[in-house]
Structure formats: structure tokens, C-alpha cells
Protein backbone atom coordinates (compact mmCIF):
# COMPACT_ATOMS: atom_id res chain seq x y z
CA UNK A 1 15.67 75.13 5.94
CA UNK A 2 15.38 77.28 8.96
CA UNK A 3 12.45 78.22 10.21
CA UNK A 4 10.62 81.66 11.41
CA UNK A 5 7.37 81.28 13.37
CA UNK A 6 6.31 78.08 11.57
CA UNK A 7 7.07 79.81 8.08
CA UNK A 8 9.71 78.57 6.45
CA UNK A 9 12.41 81.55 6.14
CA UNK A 10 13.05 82.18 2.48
CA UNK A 11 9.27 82.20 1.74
CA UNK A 12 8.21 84.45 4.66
CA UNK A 13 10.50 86.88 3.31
CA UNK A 14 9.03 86.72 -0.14
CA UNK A 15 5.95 87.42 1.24
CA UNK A 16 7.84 90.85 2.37
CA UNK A 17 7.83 92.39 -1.32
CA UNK A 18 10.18 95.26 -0.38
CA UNK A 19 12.72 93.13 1.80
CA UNK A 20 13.50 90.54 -1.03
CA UNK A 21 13.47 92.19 -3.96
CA UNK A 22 17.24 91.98 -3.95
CA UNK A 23 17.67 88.69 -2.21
CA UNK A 24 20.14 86.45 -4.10
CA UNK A 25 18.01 83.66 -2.72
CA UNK A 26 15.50 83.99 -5.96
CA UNK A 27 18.28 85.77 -8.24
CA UNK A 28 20.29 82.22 -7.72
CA UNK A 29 16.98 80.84 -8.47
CA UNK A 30 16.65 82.28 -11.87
CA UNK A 31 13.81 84.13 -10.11
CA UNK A 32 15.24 87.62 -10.10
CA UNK A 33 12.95 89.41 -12.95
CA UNK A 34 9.56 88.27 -11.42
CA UNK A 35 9.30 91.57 -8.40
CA UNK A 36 9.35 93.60 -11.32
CA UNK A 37 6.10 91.83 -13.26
CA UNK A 38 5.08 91.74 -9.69
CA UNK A 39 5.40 95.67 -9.18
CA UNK A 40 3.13 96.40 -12.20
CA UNK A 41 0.59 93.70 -11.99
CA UNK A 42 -0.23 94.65 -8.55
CA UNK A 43 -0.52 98.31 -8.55
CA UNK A 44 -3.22 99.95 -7.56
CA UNK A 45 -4.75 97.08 -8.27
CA UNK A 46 -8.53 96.59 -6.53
CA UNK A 47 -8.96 93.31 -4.04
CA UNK A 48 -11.86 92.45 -5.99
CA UNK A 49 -10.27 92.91 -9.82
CA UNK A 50 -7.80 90.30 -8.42
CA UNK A 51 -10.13 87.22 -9.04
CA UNK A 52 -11.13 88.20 -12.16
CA UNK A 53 -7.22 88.88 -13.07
CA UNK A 54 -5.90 85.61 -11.20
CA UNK A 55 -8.13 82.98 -11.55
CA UNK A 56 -7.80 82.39 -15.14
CA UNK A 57 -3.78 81.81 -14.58
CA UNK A 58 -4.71 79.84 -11.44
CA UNK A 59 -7.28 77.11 -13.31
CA UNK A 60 -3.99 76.90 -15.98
CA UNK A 61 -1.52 75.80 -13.93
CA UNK A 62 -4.17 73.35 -12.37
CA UNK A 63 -5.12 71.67 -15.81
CA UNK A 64 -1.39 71.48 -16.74
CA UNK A 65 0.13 67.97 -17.48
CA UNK A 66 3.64 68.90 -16.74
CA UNK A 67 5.07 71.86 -14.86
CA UNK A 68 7.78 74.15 -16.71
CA UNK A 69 10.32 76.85 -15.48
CA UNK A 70 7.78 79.68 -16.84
CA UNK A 71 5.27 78.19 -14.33
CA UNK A 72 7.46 78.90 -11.64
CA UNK A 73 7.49 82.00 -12.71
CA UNK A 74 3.83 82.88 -13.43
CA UNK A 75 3.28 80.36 -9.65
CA UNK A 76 5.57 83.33 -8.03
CA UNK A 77 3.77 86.31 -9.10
CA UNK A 78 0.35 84.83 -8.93
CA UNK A 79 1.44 83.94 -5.39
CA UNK A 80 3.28 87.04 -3.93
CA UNK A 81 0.06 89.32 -5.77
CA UNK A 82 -2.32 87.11 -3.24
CA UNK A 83 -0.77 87.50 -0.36
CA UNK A 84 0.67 90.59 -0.14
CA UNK A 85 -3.14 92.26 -0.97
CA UNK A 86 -4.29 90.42 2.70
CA UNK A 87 -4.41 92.76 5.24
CA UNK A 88 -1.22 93.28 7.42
CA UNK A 89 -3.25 93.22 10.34
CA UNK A 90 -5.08 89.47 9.71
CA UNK A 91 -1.08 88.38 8.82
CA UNK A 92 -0.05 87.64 12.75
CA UNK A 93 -3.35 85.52 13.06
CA UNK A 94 -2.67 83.87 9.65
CA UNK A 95 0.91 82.56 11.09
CA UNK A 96 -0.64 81.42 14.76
CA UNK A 97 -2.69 79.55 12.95
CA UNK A 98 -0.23 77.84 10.57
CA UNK A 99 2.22 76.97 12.94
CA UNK A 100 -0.36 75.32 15.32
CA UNK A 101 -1.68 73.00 12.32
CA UNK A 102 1.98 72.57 11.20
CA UNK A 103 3.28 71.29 14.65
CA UNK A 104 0.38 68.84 14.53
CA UNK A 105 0.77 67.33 11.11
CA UNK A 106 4.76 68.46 10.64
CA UNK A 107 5.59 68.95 7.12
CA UNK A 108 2.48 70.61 6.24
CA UNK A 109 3.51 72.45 2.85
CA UNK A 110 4.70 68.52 1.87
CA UNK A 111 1.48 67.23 1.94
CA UNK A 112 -0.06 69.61 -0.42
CA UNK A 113 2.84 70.57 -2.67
CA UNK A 114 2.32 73.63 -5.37
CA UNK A 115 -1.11 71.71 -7.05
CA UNK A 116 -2.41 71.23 -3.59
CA UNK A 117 -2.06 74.85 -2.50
CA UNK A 118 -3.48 76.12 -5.54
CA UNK A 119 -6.17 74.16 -5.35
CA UNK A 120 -7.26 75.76 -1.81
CA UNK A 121 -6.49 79.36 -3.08
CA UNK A 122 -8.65 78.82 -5.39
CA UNK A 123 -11.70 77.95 -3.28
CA UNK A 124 -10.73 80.76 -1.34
CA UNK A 125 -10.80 83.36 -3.53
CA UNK A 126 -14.26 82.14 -5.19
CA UNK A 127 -15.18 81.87 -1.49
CA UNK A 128 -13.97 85.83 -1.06
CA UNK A 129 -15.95 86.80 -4.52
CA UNK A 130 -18.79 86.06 -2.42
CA UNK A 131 -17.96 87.49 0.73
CA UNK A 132 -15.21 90.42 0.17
CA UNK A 133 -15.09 90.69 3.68
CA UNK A 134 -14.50 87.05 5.23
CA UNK A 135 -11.81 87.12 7.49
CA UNK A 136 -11.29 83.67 7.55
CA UNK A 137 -10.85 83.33 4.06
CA UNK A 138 -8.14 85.93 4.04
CA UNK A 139 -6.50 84.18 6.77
CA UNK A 140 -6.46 80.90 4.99
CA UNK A 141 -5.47 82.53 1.57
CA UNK A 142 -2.54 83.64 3.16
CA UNK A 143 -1.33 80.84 4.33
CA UNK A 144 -1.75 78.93 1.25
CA UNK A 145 0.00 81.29 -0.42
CA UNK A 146 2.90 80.76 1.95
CA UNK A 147 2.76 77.00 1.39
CA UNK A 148 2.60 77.62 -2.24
CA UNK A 149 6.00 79.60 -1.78
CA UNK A 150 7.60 77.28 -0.03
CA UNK A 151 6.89 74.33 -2.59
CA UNK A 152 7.64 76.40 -5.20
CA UNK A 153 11.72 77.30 -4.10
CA UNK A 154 11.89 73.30 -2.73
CA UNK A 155 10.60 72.33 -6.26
CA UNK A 156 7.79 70.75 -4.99
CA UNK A 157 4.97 71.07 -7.91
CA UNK A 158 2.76 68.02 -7.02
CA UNK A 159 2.99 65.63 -4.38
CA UNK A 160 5.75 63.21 -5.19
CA UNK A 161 4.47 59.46 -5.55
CA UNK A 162 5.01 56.45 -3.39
CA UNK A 163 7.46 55.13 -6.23
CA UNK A 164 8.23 57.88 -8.63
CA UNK A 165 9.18 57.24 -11.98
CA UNK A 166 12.78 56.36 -12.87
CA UNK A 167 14.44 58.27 -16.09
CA UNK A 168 17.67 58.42 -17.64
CA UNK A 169 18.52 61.36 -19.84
CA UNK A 170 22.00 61.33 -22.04
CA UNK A 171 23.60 64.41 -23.02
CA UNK A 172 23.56 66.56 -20.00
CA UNK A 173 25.79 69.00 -18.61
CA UNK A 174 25.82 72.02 -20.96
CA UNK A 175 23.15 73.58 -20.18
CA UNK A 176 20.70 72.63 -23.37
CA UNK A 177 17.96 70.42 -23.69
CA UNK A 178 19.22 67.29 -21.92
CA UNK A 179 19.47 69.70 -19.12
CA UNK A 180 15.92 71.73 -19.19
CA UNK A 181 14.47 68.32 -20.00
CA UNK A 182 16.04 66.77 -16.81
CA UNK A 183 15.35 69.59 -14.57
CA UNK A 184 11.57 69.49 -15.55
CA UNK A 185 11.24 66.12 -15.18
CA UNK A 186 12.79 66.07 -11.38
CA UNK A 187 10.16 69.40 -11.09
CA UNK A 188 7.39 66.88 -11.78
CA UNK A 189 8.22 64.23 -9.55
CA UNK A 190 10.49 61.95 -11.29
CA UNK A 191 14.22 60.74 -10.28
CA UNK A 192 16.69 61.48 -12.97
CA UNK A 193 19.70 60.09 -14.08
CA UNK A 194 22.37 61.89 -15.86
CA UNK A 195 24.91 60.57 -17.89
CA UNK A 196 26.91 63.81 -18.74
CA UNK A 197 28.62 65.15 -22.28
CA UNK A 198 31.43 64.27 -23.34
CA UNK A 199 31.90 66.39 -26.17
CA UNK A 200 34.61 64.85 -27.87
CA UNK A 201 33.95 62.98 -30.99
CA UNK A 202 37.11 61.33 -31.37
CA UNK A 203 38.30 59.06 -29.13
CA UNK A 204 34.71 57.21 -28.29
CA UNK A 205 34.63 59.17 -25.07
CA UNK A 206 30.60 58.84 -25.48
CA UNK A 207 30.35 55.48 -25.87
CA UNK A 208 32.91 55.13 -22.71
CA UNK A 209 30.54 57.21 -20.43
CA UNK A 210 27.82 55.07 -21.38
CA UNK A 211 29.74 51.84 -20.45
CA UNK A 212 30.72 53.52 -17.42
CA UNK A 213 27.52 54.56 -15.93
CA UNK A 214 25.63 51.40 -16.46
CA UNK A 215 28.95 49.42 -15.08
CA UNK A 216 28.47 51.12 -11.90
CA UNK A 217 24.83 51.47 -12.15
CA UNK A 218 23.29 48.92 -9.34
CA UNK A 219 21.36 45.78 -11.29
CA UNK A 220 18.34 46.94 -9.16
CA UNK A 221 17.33 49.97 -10.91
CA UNK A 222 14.64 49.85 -13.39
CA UNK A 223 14.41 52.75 -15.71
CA UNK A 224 10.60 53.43 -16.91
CA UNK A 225 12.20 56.25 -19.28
CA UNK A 226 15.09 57.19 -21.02
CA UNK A 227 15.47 59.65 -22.97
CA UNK A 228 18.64 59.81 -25.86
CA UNK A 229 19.31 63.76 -26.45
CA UNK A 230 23.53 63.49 -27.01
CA UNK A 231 24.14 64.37 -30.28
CA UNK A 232 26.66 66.32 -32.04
CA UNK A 233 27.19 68.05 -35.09
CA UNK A 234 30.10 70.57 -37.14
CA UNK A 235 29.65 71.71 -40.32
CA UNK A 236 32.03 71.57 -43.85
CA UNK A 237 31.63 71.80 -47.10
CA UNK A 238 31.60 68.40 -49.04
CA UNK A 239 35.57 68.43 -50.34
CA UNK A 240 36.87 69.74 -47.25
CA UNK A 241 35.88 66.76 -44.54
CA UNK A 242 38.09 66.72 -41.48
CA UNK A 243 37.60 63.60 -39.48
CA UNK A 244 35.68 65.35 -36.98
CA UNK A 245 32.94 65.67 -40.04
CA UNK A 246 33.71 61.55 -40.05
CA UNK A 247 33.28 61.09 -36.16
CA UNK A 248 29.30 62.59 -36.50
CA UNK A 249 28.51 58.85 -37.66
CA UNK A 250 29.28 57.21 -35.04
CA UNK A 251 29.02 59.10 -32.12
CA UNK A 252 25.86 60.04 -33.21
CA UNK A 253 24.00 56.73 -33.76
CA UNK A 254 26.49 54.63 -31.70
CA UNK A 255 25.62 56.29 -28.36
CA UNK A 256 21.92 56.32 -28.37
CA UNK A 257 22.78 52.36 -29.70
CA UNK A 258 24.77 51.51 -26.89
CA UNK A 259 22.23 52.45 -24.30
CA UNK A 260 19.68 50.36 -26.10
CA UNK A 261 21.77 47.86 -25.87
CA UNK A 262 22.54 48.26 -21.77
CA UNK A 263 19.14 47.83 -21.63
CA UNK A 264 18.19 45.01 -23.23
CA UNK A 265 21.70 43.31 -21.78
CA UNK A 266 19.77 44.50 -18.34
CA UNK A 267 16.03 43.04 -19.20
CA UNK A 268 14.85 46.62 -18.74
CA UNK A 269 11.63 46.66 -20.49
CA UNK A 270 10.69 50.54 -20.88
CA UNK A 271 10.12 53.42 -22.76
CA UNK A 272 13.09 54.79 -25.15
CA UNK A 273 13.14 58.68 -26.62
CA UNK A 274 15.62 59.17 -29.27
CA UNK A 275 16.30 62.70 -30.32
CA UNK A 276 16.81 62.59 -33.64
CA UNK A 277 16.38 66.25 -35.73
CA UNK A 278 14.22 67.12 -39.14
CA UNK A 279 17.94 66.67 -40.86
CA UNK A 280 16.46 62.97 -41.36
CA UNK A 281 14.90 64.12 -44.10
CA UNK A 282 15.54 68.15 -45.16
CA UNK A 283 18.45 68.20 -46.84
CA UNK A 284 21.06 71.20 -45.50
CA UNK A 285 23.91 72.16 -47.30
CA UNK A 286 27.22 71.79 -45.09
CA UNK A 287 25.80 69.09 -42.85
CA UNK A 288 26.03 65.77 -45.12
CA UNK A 289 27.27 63.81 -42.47
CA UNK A 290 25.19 65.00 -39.61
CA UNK A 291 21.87 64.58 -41.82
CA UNK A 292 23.35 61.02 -42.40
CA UNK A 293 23.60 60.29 -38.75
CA UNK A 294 20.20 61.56 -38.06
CA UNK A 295 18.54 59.62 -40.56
CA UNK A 296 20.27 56.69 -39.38
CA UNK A 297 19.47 57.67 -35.84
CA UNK A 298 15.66 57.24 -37.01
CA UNK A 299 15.95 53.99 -38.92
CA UNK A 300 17.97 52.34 -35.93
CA UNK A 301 14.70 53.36 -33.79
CA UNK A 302 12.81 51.94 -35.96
CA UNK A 303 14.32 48.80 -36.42
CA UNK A 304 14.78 48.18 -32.22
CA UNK A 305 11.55 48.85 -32.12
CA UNK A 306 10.54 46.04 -34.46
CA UNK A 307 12.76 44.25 -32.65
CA UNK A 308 12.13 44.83 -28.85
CA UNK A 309 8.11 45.62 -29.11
CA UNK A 310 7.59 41.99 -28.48
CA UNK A 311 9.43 42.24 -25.16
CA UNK A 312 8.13 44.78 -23.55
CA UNK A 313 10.13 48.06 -25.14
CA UNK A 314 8.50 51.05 -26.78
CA UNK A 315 11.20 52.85 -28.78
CA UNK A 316 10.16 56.25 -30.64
CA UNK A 317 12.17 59.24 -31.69
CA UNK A 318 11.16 63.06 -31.75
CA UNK A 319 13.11 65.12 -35.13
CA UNK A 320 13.13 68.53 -34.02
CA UNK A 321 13.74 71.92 -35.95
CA UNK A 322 16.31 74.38 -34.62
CA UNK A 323 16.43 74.72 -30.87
CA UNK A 324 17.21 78.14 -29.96
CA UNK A 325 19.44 78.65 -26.65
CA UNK A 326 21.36 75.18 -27.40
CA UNK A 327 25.37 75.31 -27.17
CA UNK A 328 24.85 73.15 -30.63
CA UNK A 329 22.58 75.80 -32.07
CA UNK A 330 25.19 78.28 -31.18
CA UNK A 331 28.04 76.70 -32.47
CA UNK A 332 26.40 75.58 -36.24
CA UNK A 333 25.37 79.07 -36.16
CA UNK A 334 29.13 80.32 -36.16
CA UNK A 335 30.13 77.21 -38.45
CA UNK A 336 26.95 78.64 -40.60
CA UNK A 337 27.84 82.29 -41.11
CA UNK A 338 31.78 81.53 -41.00
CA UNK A 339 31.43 79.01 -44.20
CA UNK A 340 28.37 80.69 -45.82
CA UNK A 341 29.71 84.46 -45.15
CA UNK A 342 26.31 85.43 -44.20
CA UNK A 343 25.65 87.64 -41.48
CA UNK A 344 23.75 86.79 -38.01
CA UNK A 345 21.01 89.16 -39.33
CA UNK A 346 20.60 87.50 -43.08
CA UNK A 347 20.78 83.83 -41.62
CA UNK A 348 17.97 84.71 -39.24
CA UNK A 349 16.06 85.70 -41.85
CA UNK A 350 16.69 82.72 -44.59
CA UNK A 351 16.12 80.35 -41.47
CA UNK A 352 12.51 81.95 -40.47
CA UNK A 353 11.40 82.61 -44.27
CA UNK A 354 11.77 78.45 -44.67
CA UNK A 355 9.73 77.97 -41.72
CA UNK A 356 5.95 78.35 -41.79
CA UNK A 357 5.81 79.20 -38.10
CA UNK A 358 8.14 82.05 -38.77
CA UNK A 359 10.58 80.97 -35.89
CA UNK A 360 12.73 78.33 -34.10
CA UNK A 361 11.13 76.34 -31.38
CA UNK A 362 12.14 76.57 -28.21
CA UNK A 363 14.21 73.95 -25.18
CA UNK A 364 10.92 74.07 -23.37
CA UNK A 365 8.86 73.28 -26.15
CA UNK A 366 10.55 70.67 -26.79
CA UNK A 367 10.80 69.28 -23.16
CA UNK A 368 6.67 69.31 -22.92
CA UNK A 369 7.03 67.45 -26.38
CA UNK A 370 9.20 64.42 -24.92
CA UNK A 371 6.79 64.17 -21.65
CA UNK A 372 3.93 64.07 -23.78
CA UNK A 373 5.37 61.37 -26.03
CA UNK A 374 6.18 59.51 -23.17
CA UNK A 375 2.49 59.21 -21.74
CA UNK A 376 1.35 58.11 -25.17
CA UNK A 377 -0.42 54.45 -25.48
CA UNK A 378 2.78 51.86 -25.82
CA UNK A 379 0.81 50.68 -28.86
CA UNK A 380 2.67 54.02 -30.59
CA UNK A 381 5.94 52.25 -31.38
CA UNK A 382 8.31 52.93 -33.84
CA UNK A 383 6.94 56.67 -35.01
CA UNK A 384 8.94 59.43 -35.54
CA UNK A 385 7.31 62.14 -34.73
CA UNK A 386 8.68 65.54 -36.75
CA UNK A 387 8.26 68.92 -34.84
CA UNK A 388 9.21 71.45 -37.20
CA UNK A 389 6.64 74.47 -37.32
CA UNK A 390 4.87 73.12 -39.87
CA UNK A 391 8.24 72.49 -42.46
């Protein structure tokens, strides 16, 4: 990162509404809709209606267990709000001032992260309730706005630990939930490993990733997580099986079986995630096979997990509903309407009217679900827990 002044360049210019509302910096970022929240939330807005408007968000994003990509998001326009309402004239003094305590401690931004820099704007705005005119307080609430900025586009949410916890996640690579759930968990400190999709079905090209990546996977890492999300699925009516239909079997239980048994093979005691879906146990017309390898998907948890509890393992899986935005939600939608002749309109509506939450859950939903799971007591082992909008 280059730097400007002691700023750090990309988040000085943020702090320069009109300059960066087309940078591709924050459009490759994912960031490119937030100047327009920005735009409305902060005009003609009054300095002191912004503690009463802020502070709420603020104290939410400090009680949070995990950070999520919408955080970034609500962190960004919380942020740029701030700090572009602090006098232009106090801005110069603000910058001396940083880059003086940065050349003495290097790295300041590091030290804090987003949590850290929150925590001080938040001082400093009660501080400014109090005293609408405190110079000082501006001065600091500008630079910790900066900071914030800058650990936000490094991905720095909280300070990272000494040893940060070690996770593997299956399945990643096309953009669904392996991926958002990977992403996160990197976003909240943790070092991820990927082992990538193969989405074949047919010639065990799954189960030879898996063998892969733990052959060349050094005997020295110890996983504290993993996390099985590969799955597959395709539809067909009972009579017509292709042996695609066939493959769902295997790959499906097989995989998340092989890296329990890596594992074990490795003496790495930790704690195991299968994704299983509500399929376990709601029939679905079309999917016989896939409902079969889900339920046996949950029964093989449940059996390692009798087996393995004693030495050290904690093996649960999570049955999800439909996850919207998922390249397998997409495709069994096609397969759905193409066999059923229903169209995208009417199987919305049959799939909401059997839900009592009236909709599909959501990749991040189910993300914070798995990190929450994970920082359970151990003593929850074996437990499939069903998140299906109250089905």
C-alpha cells in the first residue's frame, strides 16, 4: 500500500466523497453501491442528529460475534458519514497528528483493527454530545475514522491473534456458501484452507481432491475446524435415473467421509461441520437419491461422532432449507421447473407457501449459523441441527 501523508492512499481518498465515488478500488471491492446510501444518509444532515443516528449501528457492530460482508458495508457508510461531517479546516491538523503517532508506533491502524477504531469513535462522539465544539475530539474522530477505513479494505475486523485458528472448508470455488463461509471466516481472523469443487460426480474426482490436498498438506498443521459444505445434487423422476442420479450417493457422503477419515489417519482432534440439508427428512419429489445421501450424510455424523467423541472430535451437522444465490439452488431450480413445467413465478410461490418464514434463507445466514455452531460447548456432539424457517 502506498502511502499519502501517513494515510494510507485508498482510504484517504474515501474520505474525499466526491473523488471516489467512481473508483474501481471499492467497485472491485463489492463496495460500489454504498456512496449512494452514503449520499442520502448524510444530507443535510445536522452534526448533532449524527449521534443519535450512528451510535445505535456503532454499539451493533461492537456486540457482534462474527463480522459479515453487510458489516462492511454498514462499517463504510457509518465511517465515510463521520468523517466527512469534521470540518475541512481541523482535517490538515488531524493528518499531522496521525502521521507523527504512526511513525512512532508504525503500523498504527494494525494495532487497533476495525473493533478497535470503533471503539474510540465511539468515545468520541459521546465525548462531542457533550461538547459540540471540542476540537480535539473532532481531530481524533477523524482519524479513527481513517484507521477504520483502512482496516476495513485490508480486511482487518479485529486484531488477528497470536495463533489464529486453523479451518478447512470443502466445496469452494463457485462462488456459494463454501465460499461466503470461507471469506468470513478469514474476515474474522482465521486461516482458511480450501479444497476446491470438483463438480464432477463421475469419475471420484471429489474424493481425488481430498486425497490430494491432505497428501501434500504438511503433517504439522492442525486444523481446529473444518467445515464439509461439497455436496451435489440433479434432479429425475423415479423411472428415468441416469447414473448421474446414482453418483449423488457417493459423492455426497463419501467426500465429507474421506476427510473424516484424513483426520483421524492424522490424530487431528477437532471440530467437524457437515452440511447436510432438511432433505434428511422432508421428502421432495424428484430428489430420491439426493434426500438419500443427505440422510445418510446425517447418520454417518452421527455415528463418527459416537465413535471419535472419546478422542477428542466433536462432529455435528447443520440441514439447511434452500439457499438462495447458490449455483446448486440455481441449477435444481431449472431441473425443477424443466421436469415439473412450472414457471419461475409459480415455484416461488409453492416453495414460500410450505415455509412458515415465507422465504429461503440466505448464504450469510447460514455462514453466522456454522460460526455459531462452532463456538458451542464440545459437550454438543452428534446433533443435527435443522435450519429451515420454522418447516
Amino acid at each position: 500500500m502506498k502511502f499519502l501523508g501517513g494515510y494510507d492512499a485508498a482510504a484517504f481518498l474515501a474520505l474525499n466523497f466526491d473523488f471516489v465515488v467512481d473508483n474501481k478500488f471499492f467497485i472491485n471491492l463489492g463496495l460500489d453501491g454504498w456512496h449512494k446510501d452514503f449520499k442520502e444518509r448524510s444530507k443535510d444532515i445536522a452534526w448533532g442528529s449524527l449521534y443519535g443516528e450512528f451510535m445505535p449501528e456503532i454499539e451493533k457492530l461492537l456486540t457482534t460475534d462474527f463480522f459479515v460482508e453487510s458489516d462492511r458495508l454498514k462499517a463504510m457508510i457509518i465511517l465515510s458519514c463521520l468523517s466527512n461531517r469534521v470540518p475541512r479546516l481541523l482535517r490538515p491538523k488531524a493528518k499531522e497528528i496521525y502521521t507523527i503517532k504512526n511513525s512512532e508506533r508504525g503500523n498504527l491502524w494494525e494495532d487497533l483493527g476495525l473493533v478497535g477504531s470503533l471503539v474510540e469513535i465511539h468515545a468520541k462522539l459521546a465525548r462531542l454530545k457533550l461538547n459540540p465544539t471540542d476540537e480535539d475530539s473532532f481531530v481524533d474522530l477523524y482519524n479513527y475514522c481513517v484507521i477504520g477505513i483502512m482496516c476495513l479494505v485490508s480486511d482487518l475486523f479485529k486484531v488477528k491473534a497470536v495463533i489464529p485458528k486453523k479451518v478447512l472448508v470443502t466445496g469452494c470455488g463457485t462462488g456459494g456458501l463454501a465460499d461466503e463461509l470461507a471469506n468470513t471466516m478469514e474476515m474474522n481472523g482465521m486461516k482458511v484452507f480450501r479444497i476446491k469443487n470438483k463438480d464432477d460426480g463421475v469419475d471420484k474426482l471429489q474424493e481425488k481432491a481430498v486425497a490430494a490436498f491432505f497428501k501434500e498438506l504438511s503433517r504439522g498443521i492442525k486444523f481446529d475446524y473444518v467445515v464439509n459444505v461439497y455436496g451435489r445434487n440433479h434432479l429425475n423422476w423415479i423411472g428415468d435415473l441416469e447414473q448421474e442420479d446414482y453418483n449423488l450417493m457417493g459423492c455426497n457422503v463419501n467426500v465429507p467421509l474421506a476427510v473424516i477419515d484424513e483426520l483421524v489417519k492424522r490424530n487431528n482432534p477437532c471440530k467437524i461441520l457437515n452440511i447436510a440439508s432438511q432433505t434428511y427428512r422432508v421428502a421432495q419429489r424428484c430428489t430420491a437419491a439426493y434426500c438419500a445421501s443427505k440422510a445418510a450424510v446425517v447418520q454417518m455424523t452421527k455415528v463418527a461422532a459416537r465413535e471419535l467423541a472419546g478422542k477428542g472430535y466433536v462432529i455435528n451437522a447443520l440441514a439447511p432449507g434452500k439457499i438462495e444465490g447458490t449455483q446448486m439452488s440455481e441449477k435444481t431450480d431449472a431441473q425443477v421447473n424443466h421436469l415439473r413445467g412450472w414457471s419461475k413465478e409459480s415455484a416461488d410461490k409453492y416453495s414460500a407457501s410450505n415455509i412458515p418464514a415465507q422465504r429461503n434463507t440466505t448464504k450469510e445466514e447460514v455462514t453466522l449459523a456454522v460460526l455459531k455452531i462452532l463456538a458451542l460447548p464440545d459437550y454438543i456432539n452428534g446433533s443435527v441441527i435443522d435450519m429451515t424457517g420454522g418447516q
